[in-house]
N, C-alpha and C. Protein backbone atom coordinates (compact mmCIF):
# COMPACT_ATOMS: atom_id res chain seq x y z
N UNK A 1 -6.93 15.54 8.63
CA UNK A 1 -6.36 14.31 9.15
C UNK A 1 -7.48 13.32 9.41
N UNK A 2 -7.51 11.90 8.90
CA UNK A 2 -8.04 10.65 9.23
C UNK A 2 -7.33 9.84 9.59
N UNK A 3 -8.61 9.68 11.20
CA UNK A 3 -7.71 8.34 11.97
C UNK A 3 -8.43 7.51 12.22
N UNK A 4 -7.80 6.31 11.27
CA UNK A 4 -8.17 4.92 11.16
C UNK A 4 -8.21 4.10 11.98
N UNK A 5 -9.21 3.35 12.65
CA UNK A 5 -8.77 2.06 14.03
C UNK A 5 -9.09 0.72 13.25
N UNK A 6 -7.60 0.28 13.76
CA UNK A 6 -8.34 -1.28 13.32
C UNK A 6 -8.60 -1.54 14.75
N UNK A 7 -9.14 -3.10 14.73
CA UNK A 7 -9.74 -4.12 15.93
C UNK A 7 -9.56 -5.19 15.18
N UNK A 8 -9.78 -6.21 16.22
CA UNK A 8 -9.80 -7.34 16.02
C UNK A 8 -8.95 -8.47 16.08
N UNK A 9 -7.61 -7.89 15.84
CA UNK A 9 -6.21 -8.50 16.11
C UNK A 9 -6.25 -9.46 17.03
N UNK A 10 -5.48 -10.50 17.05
CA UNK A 10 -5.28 -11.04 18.32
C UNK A 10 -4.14 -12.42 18.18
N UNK A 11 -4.32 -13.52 19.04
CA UNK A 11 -3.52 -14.89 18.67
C UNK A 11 -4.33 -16.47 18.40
N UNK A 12 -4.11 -16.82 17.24
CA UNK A 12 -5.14 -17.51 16.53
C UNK A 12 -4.29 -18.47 15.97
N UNK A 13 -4.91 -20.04 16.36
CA UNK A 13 -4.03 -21.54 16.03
C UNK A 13 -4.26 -21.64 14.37
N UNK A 14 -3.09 -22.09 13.89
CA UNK A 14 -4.01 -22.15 12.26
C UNK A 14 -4.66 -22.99 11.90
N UNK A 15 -4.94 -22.80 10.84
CA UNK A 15 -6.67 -23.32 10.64
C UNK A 15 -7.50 -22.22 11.05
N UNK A 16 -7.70 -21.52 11.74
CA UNK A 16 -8.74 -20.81 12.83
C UNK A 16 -8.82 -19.41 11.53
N UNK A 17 -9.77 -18.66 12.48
CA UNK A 17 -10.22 -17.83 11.85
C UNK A 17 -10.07 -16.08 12.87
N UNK A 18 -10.54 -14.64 11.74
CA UNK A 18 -10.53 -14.12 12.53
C UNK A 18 -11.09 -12.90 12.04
N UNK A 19 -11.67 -11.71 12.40
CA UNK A 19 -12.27 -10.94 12.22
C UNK A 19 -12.18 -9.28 12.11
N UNK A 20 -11.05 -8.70 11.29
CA UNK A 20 -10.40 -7.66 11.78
C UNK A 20 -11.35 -6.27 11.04
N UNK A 21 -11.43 -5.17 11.75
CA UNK A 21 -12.55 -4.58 11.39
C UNK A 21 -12.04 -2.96 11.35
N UNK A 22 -11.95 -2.28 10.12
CA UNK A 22 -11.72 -0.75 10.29
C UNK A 22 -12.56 0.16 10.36
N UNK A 23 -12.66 1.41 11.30
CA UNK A 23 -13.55 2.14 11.30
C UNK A 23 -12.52 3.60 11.48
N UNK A 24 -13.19 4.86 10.98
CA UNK A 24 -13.16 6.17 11.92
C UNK A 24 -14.26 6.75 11.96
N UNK A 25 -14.42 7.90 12.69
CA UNK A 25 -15.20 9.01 13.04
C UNK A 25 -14.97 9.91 12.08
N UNK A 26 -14.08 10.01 11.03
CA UNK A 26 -13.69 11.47 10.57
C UNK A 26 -14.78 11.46 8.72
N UNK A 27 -15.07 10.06 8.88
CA UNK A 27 -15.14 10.46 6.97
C UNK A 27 -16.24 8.83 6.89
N UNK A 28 -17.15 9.32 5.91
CA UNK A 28 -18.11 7.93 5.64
C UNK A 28 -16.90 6.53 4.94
N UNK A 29 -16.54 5.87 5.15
CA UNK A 29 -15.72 4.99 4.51
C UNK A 29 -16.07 4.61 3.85
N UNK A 30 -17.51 4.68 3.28
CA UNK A 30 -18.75 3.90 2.25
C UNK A 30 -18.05 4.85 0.82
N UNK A 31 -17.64 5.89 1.41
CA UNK A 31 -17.08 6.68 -0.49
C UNK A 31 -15.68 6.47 -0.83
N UNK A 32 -15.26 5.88 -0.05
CA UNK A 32 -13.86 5.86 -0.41
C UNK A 32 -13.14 4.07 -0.47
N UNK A 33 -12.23 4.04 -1.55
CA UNK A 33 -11.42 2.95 -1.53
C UNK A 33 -10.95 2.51 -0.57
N UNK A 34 -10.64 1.23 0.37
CA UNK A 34 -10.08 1.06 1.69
C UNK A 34 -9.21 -0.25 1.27
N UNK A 35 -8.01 0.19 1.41
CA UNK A 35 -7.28 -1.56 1.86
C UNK A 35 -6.93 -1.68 2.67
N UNK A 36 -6.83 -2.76 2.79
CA UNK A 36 -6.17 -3.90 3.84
C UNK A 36 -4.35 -4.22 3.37
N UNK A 37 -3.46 -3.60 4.14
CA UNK A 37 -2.36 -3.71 4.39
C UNK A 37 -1.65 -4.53 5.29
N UNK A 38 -0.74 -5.74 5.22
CA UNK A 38 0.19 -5.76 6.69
C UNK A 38 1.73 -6.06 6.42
N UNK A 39 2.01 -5.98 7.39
CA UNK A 39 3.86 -6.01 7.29
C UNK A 39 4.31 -6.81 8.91
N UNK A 40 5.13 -7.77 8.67
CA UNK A 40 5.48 -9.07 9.63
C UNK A 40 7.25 -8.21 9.92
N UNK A 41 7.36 -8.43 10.85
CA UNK A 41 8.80 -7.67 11.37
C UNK A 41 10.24 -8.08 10.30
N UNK A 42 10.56 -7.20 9.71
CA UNK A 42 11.86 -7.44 8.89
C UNK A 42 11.36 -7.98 7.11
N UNK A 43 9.64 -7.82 7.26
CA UNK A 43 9.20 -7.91 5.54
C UNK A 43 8.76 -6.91 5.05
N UNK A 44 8.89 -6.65 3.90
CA UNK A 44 8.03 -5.69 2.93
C UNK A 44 6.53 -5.56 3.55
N UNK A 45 6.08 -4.51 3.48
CA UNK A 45 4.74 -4.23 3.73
C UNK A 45 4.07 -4.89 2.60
N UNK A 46 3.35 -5.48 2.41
CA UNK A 46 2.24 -6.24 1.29
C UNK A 46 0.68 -5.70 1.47
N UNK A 47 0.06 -5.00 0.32
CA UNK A 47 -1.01 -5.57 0.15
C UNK A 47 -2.22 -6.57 0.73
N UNK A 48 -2.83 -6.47 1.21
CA UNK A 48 -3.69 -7.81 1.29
C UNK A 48 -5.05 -7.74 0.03
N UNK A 49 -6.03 -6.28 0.37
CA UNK A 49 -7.34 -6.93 -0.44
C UNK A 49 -7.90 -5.34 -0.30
N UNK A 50 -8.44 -4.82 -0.69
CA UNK A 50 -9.23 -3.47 -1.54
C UNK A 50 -10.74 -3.65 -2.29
N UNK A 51 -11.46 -2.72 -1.39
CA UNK A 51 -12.72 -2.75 -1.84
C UNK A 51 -13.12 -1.40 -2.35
N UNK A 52 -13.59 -1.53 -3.58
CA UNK A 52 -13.96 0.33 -4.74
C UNK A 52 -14.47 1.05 -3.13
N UNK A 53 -14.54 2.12 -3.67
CA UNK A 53 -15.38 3.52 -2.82
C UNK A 53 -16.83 3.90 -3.60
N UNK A 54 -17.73 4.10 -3.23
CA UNK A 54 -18.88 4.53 -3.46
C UNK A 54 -18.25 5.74 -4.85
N UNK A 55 -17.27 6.11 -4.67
CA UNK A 55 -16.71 7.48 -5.88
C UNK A 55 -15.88 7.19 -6.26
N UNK A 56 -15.21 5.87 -6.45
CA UNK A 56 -14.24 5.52 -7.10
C UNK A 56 -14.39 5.28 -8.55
N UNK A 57 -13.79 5.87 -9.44
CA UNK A 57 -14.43 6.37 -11.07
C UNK A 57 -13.38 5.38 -11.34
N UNK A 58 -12.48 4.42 -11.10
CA UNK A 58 -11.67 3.66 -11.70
C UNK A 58 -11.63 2.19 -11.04
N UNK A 59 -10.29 1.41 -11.87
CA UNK A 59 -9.75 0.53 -10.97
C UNK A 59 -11.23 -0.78 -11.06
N UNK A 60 -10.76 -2.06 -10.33
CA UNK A 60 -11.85 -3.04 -9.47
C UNK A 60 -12.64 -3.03 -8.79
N UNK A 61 -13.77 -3.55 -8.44
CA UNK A 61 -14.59 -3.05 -7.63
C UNK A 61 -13.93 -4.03 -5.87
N UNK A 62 -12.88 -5.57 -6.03
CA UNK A 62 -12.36 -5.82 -4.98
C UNK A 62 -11.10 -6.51 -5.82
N UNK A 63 -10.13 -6.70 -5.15
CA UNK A 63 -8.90 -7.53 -5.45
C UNK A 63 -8.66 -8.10 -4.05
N UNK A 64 -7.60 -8.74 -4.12
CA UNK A 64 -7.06 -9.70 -2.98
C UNK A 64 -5.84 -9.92 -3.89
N UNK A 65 -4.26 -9.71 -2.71
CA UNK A 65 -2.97 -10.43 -2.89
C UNK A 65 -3.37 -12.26 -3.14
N UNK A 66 -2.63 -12.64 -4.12
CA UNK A 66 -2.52 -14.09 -4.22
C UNK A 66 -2.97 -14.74 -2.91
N UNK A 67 -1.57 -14.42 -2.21
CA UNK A 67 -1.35 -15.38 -1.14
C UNK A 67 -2.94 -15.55 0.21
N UNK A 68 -3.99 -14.81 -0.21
CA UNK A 68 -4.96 -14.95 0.48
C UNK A 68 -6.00 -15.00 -0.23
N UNK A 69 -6.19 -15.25 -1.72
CA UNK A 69 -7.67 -15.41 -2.02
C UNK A 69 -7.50 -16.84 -1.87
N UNK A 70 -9.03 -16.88 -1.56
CA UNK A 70 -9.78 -18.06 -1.00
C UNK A 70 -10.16 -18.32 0.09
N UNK A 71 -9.10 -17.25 1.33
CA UNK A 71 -9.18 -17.64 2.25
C UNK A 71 -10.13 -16.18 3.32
N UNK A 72 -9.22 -14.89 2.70
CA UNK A 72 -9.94 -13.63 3.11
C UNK A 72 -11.04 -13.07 2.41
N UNK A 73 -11.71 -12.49 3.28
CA UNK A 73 -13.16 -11.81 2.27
C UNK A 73 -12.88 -10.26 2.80
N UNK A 74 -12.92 -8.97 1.72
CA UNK A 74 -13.11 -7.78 2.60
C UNK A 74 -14.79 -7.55 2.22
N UNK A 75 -15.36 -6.63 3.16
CA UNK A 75 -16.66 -6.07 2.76
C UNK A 75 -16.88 -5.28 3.47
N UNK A 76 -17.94 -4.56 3.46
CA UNK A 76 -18.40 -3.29 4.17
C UNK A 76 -19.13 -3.20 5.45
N UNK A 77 -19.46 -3.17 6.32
CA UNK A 77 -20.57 -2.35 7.06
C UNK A 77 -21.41 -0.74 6.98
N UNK A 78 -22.22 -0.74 6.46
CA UNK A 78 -22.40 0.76 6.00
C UNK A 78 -22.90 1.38 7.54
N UNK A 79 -23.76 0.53 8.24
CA UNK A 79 -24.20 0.78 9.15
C UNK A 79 -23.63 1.07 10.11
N UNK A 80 -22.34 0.40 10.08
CA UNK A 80 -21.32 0.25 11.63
C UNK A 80 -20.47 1.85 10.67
N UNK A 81 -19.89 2.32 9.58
CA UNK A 81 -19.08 2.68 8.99
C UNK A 81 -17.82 1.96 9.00
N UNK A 82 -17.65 0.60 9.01
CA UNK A 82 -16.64 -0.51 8.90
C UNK A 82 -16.26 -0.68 7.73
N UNK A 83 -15.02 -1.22 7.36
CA UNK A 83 -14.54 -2.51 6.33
C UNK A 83 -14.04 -3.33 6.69
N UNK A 84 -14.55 -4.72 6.99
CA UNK A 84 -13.81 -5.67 7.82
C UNK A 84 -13.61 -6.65 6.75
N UNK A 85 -12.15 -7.10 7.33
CA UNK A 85 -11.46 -8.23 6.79
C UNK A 85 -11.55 -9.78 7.78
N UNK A 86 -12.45 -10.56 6.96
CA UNK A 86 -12.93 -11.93 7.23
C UNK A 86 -11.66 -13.02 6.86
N UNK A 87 -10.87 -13.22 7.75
CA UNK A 87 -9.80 -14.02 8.01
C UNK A 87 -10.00 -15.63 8.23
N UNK A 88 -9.89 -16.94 7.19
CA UNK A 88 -9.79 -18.23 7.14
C UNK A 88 -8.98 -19.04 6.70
N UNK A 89 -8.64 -19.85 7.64
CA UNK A 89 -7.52 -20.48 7.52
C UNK A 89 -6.57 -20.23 7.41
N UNK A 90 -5.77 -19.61 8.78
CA UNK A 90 -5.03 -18.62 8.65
C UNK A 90 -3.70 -19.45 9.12
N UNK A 91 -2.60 -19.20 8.87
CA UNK A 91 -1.50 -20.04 8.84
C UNK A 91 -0.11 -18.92 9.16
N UNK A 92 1.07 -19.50 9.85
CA UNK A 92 1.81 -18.82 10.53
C UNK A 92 2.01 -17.61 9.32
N UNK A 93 2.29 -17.94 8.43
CA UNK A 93 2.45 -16.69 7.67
C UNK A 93 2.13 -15.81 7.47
N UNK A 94 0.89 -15.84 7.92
CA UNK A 94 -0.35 -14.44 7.84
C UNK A 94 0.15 -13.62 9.33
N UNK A 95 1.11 -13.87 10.05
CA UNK A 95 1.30 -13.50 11.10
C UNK A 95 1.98 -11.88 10.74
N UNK A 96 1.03 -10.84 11.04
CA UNK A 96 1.74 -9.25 10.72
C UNK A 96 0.94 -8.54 11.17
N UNK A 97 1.59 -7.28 11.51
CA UNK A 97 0.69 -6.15 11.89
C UNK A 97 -0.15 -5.88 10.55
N UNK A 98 -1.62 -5.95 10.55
CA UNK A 98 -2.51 -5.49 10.12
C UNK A 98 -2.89 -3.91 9.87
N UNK A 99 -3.29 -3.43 8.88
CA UNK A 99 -3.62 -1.65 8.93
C UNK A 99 -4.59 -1.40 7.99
N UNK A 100 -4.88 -0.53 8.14
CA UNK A 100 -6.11 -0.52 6.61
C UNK A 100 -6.08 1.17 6.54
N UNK A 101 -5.82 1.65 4.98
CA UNK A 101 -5.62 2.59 4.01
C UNK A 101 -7.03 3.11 3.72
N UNK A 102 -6.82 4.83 3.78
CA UNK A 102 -8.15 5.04 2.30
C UNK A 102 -7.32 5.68 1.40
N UNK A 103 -7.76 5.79 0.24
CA UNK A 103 -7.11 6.33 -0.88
C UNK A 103 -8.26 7.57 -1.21
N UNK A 104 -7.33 8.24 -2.27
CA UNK A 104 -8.03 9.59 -2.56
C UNK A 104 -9.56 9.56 -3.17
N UNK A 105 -10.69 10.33 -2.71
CA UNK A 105 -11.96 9.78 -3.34
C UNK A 105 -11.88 9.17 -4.42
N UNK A 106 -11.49 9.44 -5.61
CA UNK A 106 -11.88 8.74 -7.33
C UNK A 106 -11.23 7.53 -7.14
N UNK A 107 -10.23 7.48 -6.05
CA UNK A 107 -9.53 6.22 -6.71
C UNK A 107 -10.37 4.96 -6.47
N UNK A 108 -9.78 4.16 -7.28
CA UNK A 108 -10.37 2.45 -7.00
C UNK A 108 -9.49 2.12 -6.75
N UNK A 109 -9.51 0.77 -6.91
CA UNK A 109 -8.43 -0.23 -6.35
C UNK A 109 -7.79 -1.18 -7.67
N UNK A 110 -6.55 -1.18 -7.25
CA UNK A 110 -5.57 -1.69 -8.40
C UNK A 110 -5.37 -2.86 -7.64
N UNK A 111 -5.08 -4.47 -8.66
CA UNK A 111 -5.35 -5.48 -8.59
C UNK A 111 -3.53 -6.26 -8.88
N UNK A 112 -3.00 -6.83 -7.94
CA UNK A 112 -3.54 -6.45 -6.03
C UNK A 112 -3.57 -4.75 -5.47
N UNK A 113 -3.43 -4.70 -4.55
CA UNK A 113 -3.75 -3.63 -3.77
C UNK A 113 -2.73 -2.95 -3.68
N UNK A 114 -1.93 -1.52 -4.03
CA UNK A 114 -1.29 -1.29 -4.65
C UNK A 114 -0.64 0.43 -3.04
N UNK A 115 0.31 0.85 -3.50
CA UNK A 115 0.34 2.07 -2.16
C UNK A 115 -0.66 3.32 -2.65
N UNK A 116 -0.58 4.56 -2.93
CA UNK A 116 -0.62 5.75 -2.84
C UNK A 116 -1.85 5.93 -1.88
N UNK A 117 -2.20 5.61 -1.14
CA UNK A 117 -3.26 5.91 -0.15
C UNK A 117 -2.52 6.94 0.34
N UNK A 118 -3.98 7.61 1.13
CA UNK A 118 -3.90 9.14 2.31
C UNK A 118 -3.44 8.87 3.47
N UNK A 119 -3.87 7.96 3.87
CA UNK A 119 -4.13 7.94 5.56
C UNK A 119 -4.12 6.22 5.87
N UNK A 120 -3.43 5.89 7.24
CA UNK A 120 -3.65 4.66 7.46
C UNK A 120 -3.68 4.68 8.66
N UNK A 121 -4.02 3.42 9.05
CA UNK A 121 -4.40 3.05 11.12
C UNK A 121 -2.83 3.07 11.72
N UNK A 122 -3.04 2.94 13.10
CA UNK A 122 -1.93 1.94 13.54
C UNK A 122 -1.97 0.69 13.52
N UNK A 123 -2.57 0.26 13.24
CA UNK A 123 -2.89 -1.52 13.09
C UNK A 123 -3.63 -2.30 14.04
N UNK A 124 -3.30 -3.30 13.64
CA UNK A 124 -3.98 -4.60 14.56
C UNK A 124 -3.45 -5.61 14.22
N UNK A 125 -2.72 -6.44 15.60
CA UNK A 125 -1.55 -7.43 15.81
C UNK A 125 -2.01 -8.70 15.44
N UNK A 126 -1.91 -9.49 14.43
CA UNK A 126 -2.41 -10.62 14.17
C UNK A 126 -1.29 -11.82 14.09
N UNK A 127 -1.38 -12.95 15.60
CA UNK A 127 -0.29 -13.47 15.35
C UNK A 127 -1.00 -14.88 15.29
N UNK A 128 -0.97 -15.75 14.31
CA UNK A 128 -0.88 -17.11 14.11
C UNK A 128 0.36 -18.14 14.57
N UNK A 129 -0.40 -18.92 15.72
CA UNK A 129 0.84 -19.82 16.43
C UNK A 129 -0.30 -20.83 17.52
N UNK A 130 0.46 -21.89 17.03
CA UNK A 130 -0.05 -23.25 17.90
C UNK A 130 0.37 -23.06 19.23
């Protein structure tokens, strides 16, 4: 069993920005595929953005859902064992519980960010509102 924490969540005017960050204790996150998932009350869970694994033999090395390139960046911390998602210009819509996935070592990431992951967080509450 891997347990995922997000951070960072919080309530943010749009326009604004924000900083959401996954870590565990159980597994280097540097080898494995990680996305970024969220789901807004009464929507489909979506995709957000997926960065390869150090052993990922397939797939992209990052993707991003439409509705946020330009605005989100994912990347790593090797040091912290993080993958944080760099949140700009964020607008009521982006308003959802946040979670972040690893997928099985080989995998990469399918473009957008796609399900069969192992393991996911409980999230982190990201609500956009003036």
């Amino acid at each position: 069993q891997v347990h995922l924490v997000e951070s960072g969540g919080g309530l943010v005017q749009p326009g604004g920005s924000l900083r959401l960050s996954c870590t565990t204790s159980d597994l280097s996150l540097d080898f494995y595929a990680i996305s970024w998932f969220r789901q807004a009350p009464g929507k489909e869970r979506e995709g957000v953005s997926c960065i390869k694994g150090k052993f990922s033999t397939s797939g992209v090395s990052v993707s991003y859902a439409d509705f946020v390139k330009g605005r989100f960046t994912i990347s790593r911390d090797k040091t912290k064992n993080t993958v944080d998602l760099q949140m700009n210009s964020v607008d009521p819509g982006d308003t959802a519980l946040y979670y972040c996935t690893t997928y099985p070592l080989n995998t990469g990431c399918s473009d957008p960010p796609s399900d069969g992951y192992d393991y996911r967080g409980r999230g982190t509450q990201v609500t956009v509102s003036s």
